[in-house]
N, C-alpha and C. Protein backbone atom coordinates (compact mmCIF):
# COMPACT_ATOMS: atom_id res chain seq x y z
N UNK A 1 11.38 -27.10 33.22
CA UNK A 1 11.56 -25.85 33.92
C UNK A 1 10.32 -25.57 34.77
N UNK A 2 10.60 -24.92 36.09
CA UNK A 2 9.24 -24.61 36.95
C UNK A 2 8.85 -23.58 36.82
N UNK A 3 7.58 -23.30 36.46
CA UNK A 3 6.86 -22.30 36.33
C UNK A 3 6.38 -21.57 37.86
N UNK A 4 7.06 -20.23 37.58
CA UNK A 4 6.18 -19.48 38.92
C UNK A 4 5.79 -18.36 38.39
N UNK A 5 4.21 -17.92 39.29
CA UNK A 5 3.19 -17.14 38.86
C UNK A 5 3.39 -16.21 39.94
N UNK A 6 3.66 -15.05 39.12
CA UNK A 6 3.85 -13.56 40.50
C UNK A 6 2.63 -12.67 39.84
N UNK A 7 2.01 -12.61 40.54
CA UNK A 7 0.56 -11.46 40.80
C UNK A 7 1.04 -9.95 39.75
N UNK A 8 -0.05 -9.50 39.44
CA UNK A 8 0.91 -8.43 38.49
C UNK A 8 0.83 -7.29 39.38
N UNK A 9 0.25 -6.96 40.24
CA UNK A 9 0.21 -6.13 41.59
C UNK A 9 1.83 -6.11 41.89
N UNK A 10 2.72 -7.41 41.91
CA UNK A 10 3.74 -7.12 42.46
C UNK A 10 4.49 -6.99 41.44
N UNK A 11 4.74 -7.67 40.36
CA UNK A 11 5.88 -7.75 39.27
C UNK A 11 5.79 -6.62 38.36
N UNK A 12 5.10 -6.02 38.21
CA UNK A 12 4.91 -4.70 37.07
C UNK A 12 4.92 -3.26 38.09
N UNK A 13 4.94 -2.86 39.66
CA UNK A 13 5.71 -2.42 39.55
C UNK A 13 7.66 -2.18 39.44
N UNK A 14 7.86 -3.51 40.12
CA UNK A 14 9.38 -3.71 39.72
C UNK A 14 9.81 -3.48 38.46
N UNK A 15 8.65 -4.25 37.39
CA UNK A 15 9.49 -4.06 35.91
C UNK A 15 9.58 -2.57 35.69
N UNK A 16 8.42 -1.57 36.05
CA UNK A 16 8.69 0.15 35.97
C UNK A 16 9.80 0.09 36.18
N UNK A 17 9.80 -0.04 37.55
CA UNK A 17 11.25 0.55 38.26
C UNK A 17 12.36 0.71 37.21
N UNK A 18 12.81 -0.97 37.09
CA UNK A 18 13.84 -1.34 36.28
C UNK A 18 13.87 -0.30 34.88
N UNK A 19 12.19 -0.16 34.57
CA UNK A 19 12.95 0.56 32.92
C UNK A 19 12.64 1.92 33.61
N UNK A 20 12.65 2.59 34.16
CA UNK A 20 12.87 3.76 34.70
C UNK A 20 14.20 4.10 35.60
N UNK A 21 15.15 3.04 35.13
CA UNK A 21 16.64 2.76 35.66
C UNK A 21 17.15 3.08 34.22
N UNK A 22 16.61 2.39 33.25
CA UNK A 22 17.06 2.17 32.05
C UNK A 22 17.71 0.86 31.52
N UNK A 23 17.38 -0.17 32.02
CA UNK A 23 17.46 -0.96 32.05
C UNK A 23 16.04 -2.19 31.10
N UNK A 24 16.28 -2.98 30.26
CA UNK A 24 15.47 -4.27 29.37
C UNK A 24 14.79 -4.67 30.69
N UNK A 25 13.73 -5.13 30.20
CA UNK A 25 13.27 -6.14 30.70
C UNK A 25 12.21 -7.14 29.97
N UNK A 26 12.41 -8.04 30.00
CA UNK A 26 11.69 -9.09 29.23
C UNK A 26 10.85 -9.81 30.11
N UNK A 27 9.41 -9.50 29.52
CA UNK A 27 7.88 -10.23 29.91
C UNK A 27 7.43 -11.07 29.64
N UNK A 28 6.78 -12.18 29.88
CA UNK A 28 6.20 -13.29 29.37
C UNK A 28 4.39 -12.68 28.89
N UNK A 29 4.01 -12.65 28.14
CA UNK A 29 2.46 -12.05 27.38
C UNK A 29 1.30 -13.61 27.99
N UNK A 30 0.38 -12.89 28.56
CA UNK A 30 -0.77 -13.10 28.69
C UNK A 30 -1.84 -12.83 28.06
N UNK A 31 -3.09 -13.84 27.63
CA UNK A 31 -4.14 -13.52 27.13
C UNK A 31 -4.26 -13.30 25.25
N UNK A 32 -5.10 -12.62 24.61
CA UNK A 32 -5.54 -13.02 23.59
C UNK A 32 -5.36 -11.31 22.89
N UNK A 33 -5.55 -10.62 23.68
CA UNK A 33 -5.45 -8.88 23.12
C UNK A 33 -5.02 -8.31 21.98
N UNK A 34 -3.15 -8.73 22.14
CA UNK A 34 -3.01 -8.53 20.91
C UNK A 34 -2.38 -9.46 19.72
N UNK A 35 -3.61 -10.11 19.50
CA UNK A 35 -3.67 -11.51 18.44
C UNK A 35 -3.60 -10.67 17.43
N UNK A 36 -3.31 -10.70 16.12
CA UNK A 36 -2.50 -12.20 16.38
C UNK A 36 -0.75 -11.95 16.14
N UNK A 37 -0.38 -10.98 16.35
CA UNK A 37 0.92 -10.38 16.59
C UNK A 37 1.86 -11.25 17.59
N UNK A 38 1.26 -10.95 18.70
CA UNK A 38 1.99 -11.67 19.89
C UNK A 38 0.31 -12.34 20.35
N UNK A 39 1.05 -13.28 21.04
CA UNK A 39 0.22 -14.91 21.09
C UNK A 39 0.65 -15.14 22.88
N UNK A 40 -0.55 -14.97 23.58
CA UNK A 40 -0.23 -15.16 25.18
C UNK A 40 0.56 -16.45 25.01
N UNK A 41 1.02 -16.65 26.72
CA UNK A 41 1.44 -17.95 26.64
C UNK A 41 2.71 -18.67 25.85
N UNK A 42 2.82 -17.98 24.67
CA UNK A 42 3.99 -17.99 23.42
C UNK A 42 4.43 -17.22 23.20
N UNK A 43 4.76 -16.40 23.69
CA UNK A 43 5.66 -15.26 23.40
C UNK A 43 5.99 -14.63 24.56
N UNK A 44 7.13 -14.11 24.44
CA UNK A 44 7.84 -12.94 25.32
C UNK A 44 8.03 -11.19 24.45
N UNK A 45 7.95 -10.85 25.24
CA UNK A 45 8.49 -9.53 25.15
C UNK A 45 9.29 -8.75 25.61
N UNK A 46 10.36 -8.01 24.83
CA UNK A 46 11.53 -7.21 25.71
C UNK A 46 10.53 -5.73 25.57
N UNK A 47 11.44 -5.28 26.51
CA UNK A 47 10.43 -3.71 26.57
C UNK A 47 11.53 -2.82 27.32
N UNK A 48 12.20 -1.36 26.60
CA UNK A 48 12.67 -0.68 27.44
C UNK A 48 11.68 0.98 27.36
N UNK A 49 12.51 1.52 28.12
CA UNK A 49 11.67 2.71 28.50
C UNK A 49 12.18 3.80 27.36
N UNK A 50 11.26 4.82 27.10
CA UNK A 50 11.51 5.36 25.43
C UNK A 50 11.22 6.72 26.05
N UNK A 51 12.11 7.74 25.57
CA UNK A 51 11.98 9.01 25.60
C UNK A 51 10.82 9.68 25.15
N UNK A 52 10.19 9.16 23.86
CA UNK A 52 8.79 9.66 23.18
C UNK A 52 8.07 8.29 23.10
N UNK A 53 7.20 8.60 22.91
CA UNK A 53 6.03 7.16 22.26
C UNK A 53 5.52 7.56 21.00
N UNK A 54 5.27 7.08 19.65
CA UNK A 54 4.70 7.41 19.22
C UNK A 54 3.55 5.91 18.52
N UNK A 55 2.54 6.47 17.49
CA UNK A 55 1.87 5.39 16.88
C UNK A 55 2.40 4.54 16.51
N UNK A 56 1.97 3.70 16.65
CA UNK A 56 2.09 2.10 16.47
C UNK A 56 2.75 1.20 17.40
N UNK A 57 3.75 2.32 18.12
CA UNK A 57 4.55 1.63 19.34
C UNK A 57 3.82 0.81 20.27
N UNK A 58 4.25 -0.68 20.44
CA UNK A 58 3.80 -1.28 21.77
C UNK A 58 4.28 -0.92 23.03
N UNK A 59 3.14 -0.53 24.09
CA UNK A 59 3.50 -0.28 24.88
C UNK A 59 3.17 -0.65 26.56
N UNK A 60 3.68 -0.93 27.72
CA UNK A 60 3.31 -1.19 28.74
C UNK A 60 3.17 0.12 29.80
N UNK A 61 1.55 0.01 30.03
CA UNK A 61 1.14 1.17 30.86
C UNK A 61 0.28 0.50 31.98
N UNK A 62 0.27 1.87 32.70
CA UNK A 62 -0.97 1.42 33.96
C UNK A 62 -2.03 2.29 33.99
N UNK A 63 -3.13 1.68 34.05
CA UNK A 63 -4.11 2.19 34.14
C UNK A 63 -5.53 1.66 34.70
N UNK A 64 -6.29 2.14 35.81
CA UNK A 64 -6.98 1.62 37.02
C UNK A 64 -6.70 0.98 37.58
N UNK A 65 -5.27 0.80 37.43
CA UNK A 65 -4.29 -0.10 38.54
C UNK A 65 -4.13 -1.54 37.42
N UNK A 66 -4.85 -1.68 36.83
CA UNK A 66 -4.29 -2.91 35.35
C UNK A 66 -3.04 -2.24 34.72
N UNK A 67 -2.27 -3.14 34.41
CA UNK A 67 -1.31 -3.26 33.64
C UNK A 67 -1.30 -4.22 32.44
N UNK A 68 -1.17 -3.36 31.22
CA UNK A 68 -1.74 -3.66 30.01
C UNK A 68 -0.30 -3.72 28.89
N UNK A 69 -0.44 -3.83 27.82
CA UNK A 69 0.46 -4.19 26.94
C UNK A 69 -0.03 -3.76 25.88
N UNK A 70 -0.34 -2.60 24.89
CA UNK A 70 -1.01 -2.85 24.27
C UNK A 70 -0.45 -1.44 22.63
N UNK A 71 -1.05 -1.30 21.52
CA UNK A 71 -0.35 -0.14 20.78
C UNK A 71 -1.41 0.83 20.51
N UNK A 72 -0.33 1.88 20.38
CA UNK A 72 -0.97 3.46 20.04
C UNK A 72 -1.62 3.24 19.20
N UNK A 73 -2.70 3.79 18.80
CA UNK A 73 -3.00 4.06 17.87
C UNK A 73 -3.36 5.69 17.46
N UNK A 74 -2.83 6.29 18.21
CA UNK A 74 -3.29 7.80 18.27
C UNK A 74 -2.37 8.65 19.22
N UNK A 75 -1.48 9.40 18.63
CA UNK A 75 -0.84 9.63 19.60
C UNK A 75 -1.10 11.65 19.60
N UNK A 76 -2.08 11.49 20.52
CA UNK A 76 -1.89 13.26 20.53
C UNK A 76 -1.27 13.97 21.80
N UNK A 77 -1.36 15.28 22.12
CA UNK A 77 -0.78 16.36 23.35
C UNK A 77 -1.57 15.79 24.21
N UNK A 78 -2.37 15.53 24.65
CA UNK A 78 -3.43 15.42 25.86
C UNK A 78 -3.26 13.85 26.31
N UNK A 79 -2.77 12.67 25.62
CA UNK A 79 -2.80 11.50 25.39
C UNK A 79 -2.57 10.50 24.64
N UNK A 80 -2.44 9.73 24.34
CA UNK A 80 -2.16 8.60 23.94
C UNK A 80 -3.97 7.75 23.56
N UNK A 81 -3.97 7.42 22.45
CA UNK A 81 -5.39 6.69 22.28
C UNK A 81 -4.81 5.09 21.74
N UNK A 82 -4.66 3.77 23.02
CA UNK A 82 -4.38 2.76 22.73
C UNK A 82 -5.51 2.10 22.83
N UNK A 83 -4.66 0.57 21.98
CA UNK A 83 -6.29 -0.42 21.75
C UNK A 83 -5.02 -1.69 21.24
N UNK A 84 -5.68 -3.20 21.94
CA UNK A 84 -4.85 -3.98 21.70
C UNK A 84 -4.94 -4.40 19.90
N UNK A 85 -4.30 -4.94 19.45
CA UNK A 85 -4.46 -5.44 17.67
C UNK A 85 -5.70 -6.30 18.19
N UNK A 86 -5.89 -7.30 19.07
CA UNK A 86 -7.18 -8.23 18.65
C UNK A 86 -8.34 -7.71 19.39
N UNK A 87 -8.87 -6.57 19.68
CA UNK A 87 -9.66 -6.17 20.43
C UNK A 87 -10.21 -5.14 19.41
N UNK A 88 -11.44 -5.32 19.19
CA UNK A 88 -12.35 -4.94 17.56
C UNK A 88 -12.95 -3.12 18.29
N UNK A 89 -13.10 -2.99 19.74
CA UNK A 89 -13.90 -1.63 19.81
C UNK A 89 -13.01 -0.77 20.77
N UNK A 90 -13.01 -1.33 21.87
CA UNK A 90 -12.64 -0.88 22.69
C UNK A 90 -11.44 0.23 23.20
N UNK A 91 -10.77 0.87 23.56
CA UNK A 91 -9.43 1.71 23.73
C UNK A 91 -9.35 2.16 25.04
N UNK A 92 -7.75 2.55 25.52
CA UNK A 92 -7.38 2.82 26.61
C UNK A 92 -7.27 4.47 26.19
N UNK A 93 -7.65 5.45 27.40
CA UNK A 93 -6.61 6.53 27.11
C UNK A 93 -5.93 6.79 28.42
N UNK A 94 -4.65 6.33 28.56
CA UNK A 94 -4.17 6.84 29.79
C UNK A 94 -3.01 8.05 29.71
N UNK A 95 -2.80 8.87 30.63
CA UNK A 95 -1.79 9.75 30.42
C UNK A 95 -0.22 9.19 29.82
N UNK A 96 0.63 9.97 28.80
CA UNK A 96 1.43 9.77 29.01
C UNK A 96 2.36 9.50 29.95
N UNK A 97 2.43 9.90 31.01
CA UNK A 97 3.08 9.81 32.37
C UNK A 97 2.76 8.10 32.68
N UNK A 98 1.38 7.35 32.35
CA UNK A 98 1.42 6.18 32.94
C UNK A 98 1.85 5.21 32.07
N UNK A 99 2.53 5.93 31.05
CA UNK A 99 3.01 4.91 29.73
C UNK A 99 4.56 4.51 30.80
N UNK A 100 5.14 2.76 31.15
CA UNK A 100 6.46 2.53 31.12
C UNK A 100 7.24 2.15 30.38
N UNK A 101 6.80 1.63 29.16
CA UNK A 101 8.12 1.33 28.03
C UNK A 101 7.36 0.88 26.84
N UNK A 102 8.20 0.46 26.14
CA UNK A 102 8.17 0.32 24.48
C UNK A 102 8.60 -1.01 24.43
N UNK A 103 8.01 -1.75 23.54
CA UNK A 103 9.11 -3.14 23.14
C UNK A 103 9.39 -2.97 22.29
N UNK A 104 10.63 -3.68 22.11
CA UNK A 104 11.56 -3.27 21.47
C UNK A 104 11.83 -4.68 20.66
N UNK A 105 11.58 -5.78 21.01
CA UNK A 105 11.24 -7.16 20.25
C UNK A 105 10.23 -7.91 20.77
N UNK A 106 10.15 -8.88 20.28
CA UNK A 106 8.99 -10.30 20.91
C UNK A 106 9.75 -11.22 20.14
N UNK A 107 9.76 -11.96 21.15
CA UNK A 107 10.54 -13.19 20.89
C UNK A 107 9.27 -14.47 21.03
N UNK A 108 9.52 -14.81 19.91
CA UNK A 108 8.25 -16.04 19.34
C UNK A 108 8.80 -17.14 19.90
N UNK A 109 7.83 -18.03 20.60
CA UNK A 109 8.11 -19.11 21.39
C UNK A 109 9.43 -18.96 22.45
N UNK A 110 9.76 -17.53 23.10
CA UNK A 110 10.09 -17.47 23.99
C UNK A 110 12.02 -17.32 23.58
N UNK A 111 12.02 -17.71 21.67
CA UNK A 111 13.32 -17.88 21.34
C UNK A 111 13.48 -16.64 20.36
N UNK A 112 13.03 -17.02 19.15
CA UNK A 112 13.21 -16.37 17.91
C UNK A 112 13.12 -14.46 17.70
N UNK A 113 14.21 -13.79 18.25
CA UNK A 113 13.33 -12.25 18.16
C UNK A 113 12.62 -11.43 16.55
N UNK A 114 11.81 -10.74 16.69
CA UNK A 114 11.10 -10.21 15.78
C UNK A 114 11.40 -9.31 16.12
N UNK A 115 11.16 -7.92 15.29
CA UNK A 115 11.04 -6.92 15.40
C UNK A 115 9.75 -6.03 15.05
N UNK A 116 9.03 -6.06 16.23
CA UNK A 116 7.46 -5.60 15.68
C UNK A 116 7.37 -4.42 14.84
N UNK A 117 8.81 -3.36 14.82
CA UNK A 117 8.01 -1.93 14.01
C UNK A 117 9.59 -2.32 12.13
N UNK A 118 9.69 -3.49 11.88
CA UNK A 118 9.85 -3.79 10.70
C UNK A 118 8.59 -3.61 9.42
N UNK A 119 9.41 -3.16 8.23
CA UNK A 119 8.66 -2.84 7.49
C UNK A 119 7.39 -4.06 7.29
N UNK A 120 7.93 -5.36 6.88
CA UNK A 120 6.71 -6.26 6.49
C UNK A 120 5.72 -6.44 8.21
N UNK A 121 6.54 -6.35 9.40
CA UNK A 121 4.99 -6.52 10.63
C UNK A 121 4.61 -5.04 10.04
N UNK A 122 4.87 -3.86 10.20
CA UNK A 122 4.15 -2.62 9.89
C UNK A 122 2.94 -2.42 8.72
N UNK A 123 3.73 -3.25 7.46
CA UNK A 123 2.49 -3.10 6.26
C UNK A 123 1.86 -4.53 6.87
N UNK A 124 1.47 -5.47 7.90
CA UNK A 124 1.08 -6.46 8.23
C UNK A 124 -0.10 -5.69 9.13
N UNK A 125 0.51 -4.79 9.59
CA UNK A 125 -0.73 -4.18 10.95
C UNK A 125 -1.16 -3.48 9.80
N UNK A 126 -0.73 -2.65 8.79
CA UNK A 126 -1.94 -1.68 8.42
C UNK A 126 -2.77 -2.56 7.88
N UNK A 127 -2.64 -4.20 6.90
CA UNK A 127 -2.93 -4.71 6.33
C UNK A 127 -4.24 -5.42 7.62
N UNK A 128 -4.44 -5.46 8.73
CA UNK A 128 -4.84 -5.95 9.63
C UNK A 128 -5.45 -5.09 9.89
N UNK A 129 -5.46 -3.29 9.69
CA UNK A 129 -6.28 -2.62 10.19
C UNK A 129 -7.23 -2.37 9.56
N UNK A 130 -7.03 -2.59 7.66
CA UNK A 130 -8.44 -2.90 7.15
C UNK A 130 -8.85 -3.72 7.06
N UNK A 131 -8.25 -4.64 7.77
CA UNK A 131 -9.97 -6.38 7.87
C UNK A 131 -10.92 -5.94 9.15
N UNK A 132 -10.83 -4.64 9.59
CA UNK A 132 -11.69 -4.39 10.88
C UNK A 132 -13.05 -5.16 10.82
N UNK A 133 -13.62 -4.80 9.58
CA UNK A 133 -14.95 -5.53 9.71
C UNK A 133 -15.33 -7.02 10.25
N UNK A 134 -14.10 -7.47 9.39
CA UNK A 134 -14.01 -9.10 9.71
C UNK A 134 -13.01 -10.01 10.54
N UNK A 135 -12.54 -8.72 11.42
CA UNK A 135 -12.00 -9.08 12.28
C UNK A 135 -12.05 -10.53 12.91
N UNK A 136 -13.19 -10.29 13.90
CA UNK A 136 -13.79 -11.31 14.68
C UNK A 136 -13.71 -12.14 13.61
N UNK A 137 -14.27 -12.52 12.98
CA UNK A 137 -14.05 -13.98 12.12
C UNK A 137 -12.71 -14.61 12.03
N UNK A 138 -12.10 -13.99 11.30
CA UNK A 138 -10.08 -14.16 11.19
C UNK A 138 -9.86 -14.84 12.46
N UNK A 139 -10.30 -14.15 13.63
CA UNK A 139 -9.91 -14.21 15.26
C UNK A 139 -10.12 -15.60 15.58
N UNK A 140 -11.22 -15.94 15.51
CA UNK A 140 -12.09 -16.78 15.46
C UNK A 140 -11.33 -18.45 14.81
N UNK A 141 -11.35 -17.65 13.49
CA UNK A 141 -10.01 -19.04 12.46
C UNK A 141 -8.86 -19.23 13.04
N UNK A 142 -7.96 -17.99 13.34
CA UNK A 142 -6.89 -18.26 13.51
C UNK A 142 -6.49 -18.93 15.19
N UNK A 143 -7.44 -18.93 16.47
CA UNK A 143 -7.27 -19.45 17.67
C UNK A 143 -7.78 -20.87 17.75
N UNK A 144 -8.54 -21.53 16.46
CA UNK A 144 -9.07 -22.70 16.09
C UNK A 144 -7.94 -23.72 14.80
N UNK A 145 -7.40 -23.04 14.89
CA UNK A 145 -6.34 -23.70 13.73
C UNK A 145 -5.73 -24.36 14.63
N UNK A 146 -5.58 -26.13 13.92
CA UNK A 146 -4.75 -26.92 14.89
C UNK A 146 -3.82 -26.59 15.74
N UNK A 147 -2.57 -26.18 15.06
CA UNK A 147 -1.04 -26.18 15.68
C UNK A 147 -1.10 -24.72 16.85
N UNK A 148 -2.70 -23.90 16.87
CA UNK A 148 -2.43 -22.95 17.92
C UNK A 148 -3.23 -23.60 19.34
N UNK A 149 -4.23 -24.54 19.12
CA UNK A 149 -4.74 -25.16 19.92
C UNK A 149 -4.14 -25.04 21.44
N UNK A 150 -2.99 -25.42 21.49
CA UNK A 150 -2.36 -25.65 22.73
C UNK A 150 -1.95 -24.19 23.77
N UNK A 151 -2.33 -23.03 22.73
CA UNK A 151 -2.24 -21.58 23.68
C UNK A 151 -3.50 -20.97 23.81
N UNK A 152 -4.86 -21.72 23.24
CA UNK A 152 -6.13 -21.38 23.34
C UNK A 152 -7.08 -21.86 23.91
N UNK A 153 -6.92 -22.47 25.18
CA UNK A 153 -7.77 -23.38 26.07
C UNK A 153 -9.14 -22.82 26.34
């Protein structure tokens, strides 16, 4: 199959559009962010547009003109306080208004769907939110383990 690369300048606003139609749309995931949940490169994501957002929801927003993928972790009146699962400090706060959708699965190796807000991924993230300390290490093991080699160049 041929691979084509569309700039995210152009393809993320179309995907808005679409879920602001109400309409799925399914993403291909880039990068390392939110390891080890979804795995750039290996995974897809469906994502539609959600009446509320709340914690834990993955979500696709814009913000300084990046378009990000990433979950609540804080959901108050004034904002939204996101931060990807593999990213140890850092957080987004962008307005609700620049939140466009929710996923709603990830499909592992592009086939198999998951359901990220199932009970065992859910006690998996809280179980992930107390290794904070040792995050980076885990991170570290798990992008060095043979069989992931080939999505960690």
């Amino acid at each position: 199959m041929k691979k084509i690369v569309v700039k995210n300048e152009e393809m993320f606003p179309e995907v808005a559009e679409m879920l602001a139609q109400g309409r799925q749309v399914t993403i291909p995931v880039k990068g390392v962010s939110m390891l080890p949940f979804i795995v750039g490169e290996r995974d897809l994501v469906v994502l539609e547009a959600a009446q509320q957002y709340k914690k834990d929801d993955i979500v696709l927003f814009c913000i300084g003109g990046r378009w990000i993928l990433h979950r609540i972790i804080e959901a108050g009146p004034k904002g939204p306080v996101i931060r990807g699962d593999g990213i140890l400090k850092n957080v987004e706060r962008p307005l609700w208004s620049n939140i466009h959708g929710r996923a709603v699965s990830v499909l592992r190796h592009g086939k198999k769907p998951v359901n990220p807000y199932s009970g065992l991924n859910i006690f998996l993230l809280r179980f992930w939110n107390l290794l904070r300390p040792v995050r980076r290490y885990l991170l570290y093991i798990y992008r060095h383990l043979p069989w992931n080699k080939k999505y960690f160049k």
